[in-house]
Protein backbone atom coordinates (compact mmCIF):
# COMPACT_ATOMS: atom_id res chain seq x y z
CA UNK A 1 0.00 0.00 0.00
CA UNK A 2 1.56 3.35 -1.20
CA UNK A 3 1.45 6.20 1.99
CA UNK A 4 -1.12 9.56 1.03
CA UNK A 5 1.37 12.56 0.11
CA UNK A 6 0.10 14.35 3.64
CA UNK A 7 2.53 11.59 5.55
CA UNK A 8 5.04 13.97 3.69
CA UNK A 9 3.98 16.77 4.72
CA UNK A 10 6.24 19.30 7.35
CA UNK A 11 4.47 19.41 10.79
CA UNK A 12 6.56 22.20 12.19
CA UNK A 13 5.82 24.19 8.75
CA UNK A 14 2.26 23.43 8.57
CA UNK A 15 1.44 25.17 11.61
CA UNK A 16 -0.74 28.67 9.85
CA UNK A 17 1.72 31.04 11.62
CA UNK A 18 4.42 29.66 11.04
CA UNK A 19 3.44 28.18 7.61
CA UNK A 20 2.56 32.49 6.74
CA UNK A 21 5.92 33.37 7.95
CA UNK A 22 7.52 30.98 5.99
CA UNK A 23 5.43 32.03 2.62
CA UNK A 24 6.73 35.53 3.56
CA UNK A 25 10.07 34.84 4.01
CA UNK A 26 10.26 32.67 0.85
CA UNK A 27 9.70 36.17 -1.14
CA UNK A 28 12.68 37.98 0.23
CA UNK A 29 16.08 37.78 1.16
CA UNK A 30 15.25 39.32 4.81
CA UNK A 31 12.29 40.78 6.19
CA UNK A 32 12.13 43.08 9.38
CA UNK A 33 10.54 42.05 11.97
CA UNK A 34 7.77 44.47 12.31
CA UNK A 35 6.54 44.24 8.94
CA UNK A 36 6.42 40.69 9.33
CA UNK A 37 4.11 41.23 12.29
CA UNK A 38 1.75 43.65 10.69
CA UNK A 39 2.07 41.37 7.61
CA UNK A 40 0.56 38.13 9.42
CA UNK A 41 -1.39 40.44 11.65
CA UNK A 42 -0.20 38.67 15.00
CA UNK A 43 0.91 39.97 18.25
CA UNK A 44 5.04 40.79 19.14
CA UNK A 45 4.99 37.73 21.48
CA UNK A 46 3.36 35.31 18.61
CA UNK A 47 5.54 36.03 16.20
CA UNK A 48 8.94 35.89 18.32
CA UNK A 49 7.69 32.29 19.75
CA UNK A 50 7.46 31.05 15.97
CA UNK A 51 10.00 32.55 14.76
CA UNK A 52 12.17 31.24 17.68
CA UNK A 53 10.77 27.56 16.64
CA UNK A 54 11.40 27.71 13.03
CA UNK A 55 15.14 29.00 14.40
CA UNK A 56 15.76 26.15 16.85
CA UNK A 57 14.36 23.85 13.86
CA UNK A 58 17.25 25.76 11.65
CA UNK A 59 14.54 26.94 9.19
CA UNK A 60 14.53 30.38 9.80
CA UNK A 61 17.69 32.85 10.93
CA UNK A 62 17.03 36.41 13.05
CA UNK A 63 19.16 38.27 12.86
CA UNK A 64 19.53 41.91 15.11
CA UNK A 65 21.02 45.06 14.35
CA UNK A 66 20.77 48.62 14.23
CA UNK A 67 19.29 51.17 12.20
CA UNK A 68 20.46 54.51 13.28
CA UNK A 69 20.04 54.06 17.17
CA UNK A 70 16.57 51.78 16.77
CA UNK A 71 17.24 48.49 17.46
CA UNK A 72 15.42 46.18 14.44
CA UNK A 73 15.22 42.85 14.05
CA UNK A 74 15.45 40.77 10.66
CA UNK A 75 13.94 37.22 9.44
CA UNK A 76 15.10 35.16 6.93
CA UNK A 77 15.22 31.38 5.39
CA UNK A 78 17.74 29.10 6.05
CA UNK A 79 19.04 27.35 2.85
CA UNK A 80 17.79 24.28 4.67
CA UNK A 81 14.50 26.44 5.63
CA UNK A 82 13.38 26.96 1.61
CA UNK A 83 14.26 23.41 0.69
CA UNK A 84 11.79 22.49 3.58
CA UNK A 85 9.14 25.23 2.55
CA UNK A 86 9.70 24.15 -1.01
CA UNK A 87 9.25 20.26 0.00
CA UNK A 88 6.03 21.36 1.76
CA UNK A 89 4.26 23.00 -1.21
CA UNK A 90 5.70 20.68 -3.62
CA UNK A 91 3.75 17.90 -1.21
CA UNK A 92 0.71 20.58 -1.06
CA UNK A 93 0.28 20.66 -4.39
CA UNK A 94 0.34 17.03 -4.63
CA UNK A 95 -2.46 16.78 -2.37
CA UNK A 96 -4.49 19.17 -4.02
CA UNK A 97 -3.87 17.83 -7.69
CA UNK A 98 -5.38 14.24 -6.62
């Protein structure tokens, strides 16, 4: 008996928070953190706990800076976080094509 596609499919990525954050980040090289926020529409403390899950999964990087004297705070995919996003959609689409 062949296994359904979903037995594929990322449970850390397929979370809707994290799975939005991930779509976002998979458009850009880096996105800052606050416009990532308003983006998804989710509070400060939402988006840091995903974004520190994706991190600790090595999917995601943040990194911090400056900008002037304004502390800011930037998102982006790991190469192994876009091969995992890409594997995720690629298993989506699968799905949805049946």
């Amino acid at each position: 008996m062949t296994k359904h596609p979903r037995t594929r499919l990322d449970g850390l990525i397929h979370q809707p928070t994290r799975f939005s954050l991930m779509a976002g980040l998979a458009q850009a090289d880096a996105l800052e953190f606050r416009f990532v926020r308003e983006t998804l529409g989710v509070s400060d403390s939402v988006l840091s706990r995903q974004a520190s899950t994706l991190e600790e999964a090595g999917y995601v990087a943040i990194r911090k800076g400056y900008v002037g004297k304004w502390p800011r705070t930037w998102l982006s995919l790991t190469p192994q976080g876009r091969k995992a996003f890409d594997e995720h959609l690629k298993t989506l689409r699968e799905i949805a094509g049946e």
